[in-house]
C-alpha atoms as a PDB file:
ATOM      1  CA  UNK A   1      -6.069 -28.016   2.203  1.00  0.00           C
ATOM      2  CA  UNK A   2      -2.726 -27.949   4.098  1.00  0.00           C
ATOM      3  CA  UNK A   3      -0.682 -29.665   0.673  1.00  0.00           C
ATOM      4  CA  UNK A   4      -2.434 -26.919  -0.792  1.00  0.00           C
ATOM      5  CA  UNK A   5      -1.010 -24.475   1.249  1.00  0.00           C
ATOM      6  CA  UNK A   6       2.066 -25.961   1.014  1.00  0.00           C
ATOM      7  CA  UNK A   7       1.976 -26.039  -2.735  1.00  0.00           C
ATOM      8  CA  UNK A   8       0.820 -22.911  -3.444  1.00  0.00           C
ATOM      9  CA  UNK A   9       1.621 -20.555  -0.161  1.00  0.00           C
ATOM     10  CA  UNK A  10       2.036 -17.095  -2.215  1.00  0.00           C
ATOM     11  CA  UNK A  11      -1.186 -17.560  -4.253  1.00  0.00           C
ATOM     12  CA  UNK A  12      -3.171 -17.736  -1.409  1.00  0.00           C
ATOM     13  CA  UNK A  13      -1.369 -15.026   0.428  1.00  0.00           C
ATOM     14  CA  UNK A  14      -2.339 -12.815  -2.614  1.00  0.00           C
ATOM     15  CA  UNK A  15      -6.320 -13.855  -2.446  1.00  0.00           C
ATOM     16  CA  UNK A  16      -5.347 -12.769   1.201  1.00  0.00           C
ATOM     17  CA  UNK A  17      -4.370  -9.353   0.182  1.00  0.00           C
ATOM     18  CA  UNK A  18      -6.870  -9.233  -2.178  1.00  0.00           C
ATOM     19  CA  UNK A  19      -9.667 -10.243  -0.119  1.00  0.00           C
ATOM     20  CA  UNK A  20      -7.983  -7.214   2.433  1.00  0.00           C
ATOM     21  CA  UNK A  21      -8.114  -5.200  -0.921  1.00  0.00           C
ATOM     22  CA  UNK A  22     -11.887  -5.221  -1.201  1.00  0.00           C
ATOM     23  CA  UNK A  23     -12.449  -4.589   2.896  1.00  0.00           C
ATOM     24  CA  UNK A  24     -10.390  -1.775   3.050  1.00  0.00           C
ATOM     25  CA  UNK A  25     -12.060  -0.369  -0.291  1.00  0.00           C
ATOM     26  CA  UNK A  26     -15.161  -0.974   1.269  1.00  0.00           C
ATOM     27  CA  UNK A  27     -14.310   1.059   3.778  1.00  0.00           C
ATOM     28  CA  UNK A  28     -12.460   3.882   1.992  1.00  0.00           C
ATOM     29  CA  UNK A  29     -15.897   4.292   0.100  1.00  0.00           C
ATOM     30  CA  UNK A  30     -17.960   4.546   3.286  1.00  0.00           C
ATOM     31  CA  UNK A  31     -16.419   6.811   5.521  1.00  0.00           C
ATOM     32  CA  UNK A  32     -16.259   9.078   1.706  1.00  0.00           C
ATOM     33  CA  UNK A  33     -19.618   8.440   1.673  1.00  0.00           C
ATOM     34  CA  UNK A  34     -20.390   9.473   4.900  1.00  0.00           C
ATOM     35  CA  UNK A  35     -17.893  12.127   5.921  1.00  0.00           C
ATOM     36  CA  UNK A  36     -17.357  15.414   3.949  1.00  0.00           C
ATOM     37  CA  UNK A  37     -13.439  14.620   2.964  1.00  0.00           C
ATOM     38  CA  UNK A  38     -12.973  16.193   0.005  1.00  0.00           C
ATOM     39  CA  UNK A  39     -11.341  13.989  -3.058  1.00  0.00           C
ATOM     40  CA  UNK A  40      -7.634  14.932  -1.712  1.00  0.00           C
ATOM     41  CA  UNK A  41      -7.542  12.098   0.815  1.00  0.00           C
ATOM     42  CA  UNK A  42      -7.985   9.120  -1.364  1.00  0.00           C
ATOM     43  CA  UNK A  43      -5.942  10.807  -4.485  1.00  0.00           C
ATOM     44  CA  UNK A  44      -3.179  11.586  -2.605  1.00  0.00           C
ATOM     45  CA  UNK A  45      -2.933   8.795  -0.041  1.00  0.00           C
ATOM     46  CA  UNK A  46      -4.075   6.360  -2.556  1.00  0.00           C
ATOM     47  CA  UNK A  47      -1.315   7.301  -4.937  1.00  0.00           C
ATOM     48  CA  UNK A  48       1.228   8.928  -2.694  1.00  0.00           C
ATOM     49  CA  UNK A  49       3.115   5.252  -2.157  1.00  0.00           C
ATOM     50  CA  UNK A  50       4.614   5.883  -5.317  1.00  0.00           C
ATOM     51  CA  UNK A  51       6.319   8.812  -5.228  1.00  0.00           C
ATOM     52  CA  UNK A  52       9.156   6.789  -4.634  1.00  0.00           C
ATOM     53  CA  UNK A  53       8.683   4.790  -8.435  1.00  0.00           C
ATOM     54  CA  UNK A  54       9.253   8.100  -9.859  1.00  0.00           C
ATOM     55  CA  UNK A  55      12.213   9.187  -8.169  1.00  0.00           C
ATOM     56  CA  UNK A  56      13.291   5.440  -8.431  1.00  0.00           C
ATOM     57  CA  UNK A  57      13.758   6.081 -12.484  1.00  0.00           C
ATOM     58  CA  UNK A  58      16.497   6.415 -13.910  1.00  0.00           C
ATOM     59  CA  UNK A  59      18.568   4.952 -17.212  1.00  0.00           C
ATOM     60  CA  UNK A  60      20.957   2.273 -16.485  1.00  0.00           C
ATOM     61  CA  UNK A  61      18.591   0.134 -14.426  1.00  0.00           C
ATOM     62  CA  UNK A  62      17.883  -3.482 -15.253  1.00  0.00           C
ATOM     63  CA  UNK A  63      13.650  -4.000 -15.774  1.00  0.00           C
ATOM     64  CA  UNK A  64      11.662  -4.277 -12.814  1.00  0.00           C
ATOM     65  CA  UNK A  65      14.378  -2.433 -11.152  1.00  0.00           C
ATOM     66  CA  UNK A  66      14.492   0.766  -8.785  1.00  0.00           C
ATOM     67  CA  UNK A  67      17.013   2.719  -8.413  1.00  0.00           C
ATOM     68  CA  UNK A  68      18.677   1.787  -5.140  1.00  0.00           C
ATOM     69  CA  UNK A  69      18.407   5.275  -3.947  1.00  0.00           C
ATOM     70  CA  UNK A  70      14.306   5.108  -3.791  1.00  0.00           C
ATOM     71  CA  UNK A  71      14.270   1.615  -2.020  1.00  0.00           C
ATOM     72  CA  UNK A  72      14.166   2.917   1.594  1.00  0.00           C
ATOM     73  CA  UNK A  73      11.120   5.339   0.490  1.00  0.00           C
ATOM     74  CA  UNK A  74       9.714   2.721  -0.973  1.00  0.00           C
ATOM     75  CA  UNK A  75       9.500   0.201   1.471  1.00  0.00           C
ATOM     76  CA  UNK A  76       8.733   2.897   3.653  1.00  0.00           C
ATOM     77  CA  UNK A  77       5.731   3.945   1.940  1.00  0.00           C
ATOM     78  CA  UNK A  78       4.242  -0.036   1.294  1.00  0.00           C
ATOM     79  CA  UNK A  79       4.419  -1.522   4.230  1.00  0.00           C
ATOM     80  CA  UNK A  80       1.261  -1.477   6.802  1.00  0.00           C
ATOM     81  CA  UNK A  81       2.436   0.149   9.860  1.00  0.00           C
ATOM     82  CA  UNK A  82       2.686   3.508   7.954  1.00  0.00           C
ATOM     83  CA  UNK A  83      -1.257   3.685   7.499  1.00  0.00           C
ATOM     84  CA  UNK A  84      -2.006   1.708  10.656  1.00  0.00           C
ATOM     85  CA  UNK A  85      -0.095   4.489  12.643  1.00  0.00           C
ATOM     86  CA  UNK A  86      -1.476   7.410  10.413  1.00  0.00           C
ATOM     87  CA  UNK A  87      -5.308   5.608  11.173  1.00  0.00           C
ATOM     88  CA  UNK A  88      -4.219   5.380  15.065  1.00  0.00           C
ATOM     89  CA  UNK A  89      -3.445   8.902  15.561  1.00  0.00           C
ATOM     90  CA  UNK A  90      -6.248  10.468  13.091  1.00  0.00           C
ATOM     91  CA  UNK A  91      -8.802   8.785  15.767  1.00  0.00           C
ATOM     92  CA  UNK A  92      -7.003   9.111  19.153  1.00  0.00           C
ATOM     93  CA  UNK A  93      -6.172  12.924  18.345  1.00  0.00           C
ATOM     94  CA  UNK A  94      -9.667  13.429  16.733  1.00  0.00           C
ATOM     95  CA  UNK A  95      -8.434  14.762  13.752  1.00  0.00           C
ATOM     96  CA  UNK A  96     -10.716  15.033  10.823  1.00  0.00           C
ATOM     97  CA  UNK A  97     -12.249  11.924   9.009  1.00  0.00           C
ATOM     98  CA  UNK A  98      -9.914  13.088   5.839  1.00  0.00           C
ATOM     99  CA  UNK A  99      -7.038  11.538   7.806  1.00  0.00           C
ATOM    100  CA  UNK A 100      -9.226   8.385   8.344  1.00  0.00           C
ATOM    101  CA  UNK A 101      -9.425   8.438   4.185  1.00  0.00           C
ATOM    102  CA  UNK A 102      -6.121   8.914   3.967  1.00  0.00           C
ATOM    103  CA  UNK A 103      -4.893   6.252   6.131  1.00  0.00           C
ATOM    104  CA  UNK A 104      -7.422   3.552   4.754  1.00  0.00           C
ATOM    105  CA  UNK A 105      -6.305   4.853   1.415  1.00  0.00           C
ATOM    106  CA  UNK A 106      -2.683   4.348   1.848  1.00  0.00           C
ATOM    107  CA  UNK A 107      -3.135   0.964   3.230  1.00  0.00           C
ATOM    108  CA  UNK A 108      -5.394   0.155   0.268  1.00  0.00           C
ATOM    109  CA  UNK A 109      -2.860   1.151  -2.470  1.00  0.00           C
ATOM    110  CA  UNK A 110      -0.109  -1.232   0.051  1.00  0.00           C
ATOM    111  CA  UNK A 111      -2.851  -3.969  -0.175  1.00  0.00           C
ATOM    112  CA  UNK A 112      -3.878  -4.016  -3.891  1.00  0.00           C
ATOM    113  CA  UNK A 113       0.426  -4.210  -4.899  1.00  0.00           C
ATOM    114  CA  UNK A 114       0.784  -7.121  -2.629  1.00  0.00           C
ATOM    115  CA  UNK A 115      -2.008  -8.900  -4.307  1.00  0.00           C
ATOM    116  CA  UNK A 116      -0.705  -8.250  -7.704  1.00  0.00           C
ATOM    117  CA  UNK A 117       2.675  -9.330  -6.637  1.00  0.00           C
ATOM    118  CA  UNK A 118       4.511  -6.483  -5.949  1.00  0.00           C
ATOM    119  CA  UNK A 119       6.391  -6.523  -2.436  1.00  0.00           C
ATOM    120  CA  UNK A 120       9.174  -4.736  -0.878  1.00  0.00           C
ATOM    121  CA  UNK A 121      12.818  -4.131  -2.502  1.00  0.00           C
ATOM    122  CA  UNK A 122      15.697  -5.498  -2.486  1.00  0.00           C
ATOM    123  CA  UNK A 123      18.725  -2.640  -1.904  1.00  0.00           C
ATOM    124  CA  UNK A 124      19.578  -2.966  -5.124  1.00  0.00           C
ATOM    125  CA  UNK A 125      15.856  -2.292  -6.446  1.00  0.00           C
ATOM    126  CA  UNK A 126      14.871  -5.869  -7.294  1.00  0.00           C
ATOM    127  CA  UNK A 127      11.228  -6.844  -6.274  1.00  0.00           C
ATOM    128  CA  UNK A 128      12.024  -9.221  -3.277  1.00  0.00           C
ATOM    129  CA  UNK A 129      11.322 -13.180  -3.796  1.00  0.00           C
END
C-alpha cells in the first residue's frame, strides 16, 4: 500500500476529496432536508467560488489560464478555511441553518474541484502542479 502511495500520491488524494465530496453532499442535502433554507444557500454558495473564473476571462490568456488579476479571489474562494469559518460562526452566533447550507455548500463546490483536479493558482493564473 505505501509503494502505492508513493506511486500514485495525487490519485488517492483526489478519491480523498472525492470521498469528502459525497460527505459533505450528504450533508448539504440533510440539513436542506430538514431546515427551511430556501434554494439561495446552496445556489449561491455552491456556485459563488467562481465568481472569480468570470472576472478571471479575458483575451490574451494562454488555456487553462486566469487572468492574474482573479488569482487572489480565487484562491480565496477554494480553499477550506473560508467555509470552515463561515460554518463556525453560523453555529456559535446561532444564525440561521441557511448559513449552515451555505457554508457546507461552499466547501462542497472547494471539494468536488480538488477531486477533479483543479487546485489553487499560480500568480500568473496557471493551475498549480
Amino acid at each position: 500500500m505505501e509503494a502505492a502511495l508513493a506511486r500514485h500520491p495525487r490519485s488517492y488524494r483526489r478519491l480523498g476529496y472525492g470521498l469528502l465530496a459525497v460527505a459533505l453532499l450528504g450533508l448539504v442535502v440533510l440539513e436542506y432536508a430538514t431546515n427551511t433554507v430556501g434554494w439561495w444557500p446552496p445556489v449561491a454558495f455552491g456556485a459563488g467560488p467562481d465568481v472569480a473564473l468570470l472576472l478571471g476571462a479575458g483575451s490574451g490568456l494562454a488555456r487553462g489560464q486566469l487572468h492574474p488579476r482573479a488569482v487572489p479571489l480565487y484562491n480565496l474562494l477554494h480553499r477550506f478555511w473560508g467555509p470552515l469559518a463561515l460554518g463556525v460562526v453560523a453555529v456559535a452566533a446561532g444564525l440561521s441553518a441557511a448559513w449552515v447550507v451555505g457554508a457546507l455548500a461552499w466547501a462542497l463546490h472547494v471539494a468536488i474541484d480538488r477531486a477533479a483536479g483543479y487546485g489553487l493558482r499560480t500568480p500568473d493564473g496557471f493551475q498549480r502542479s
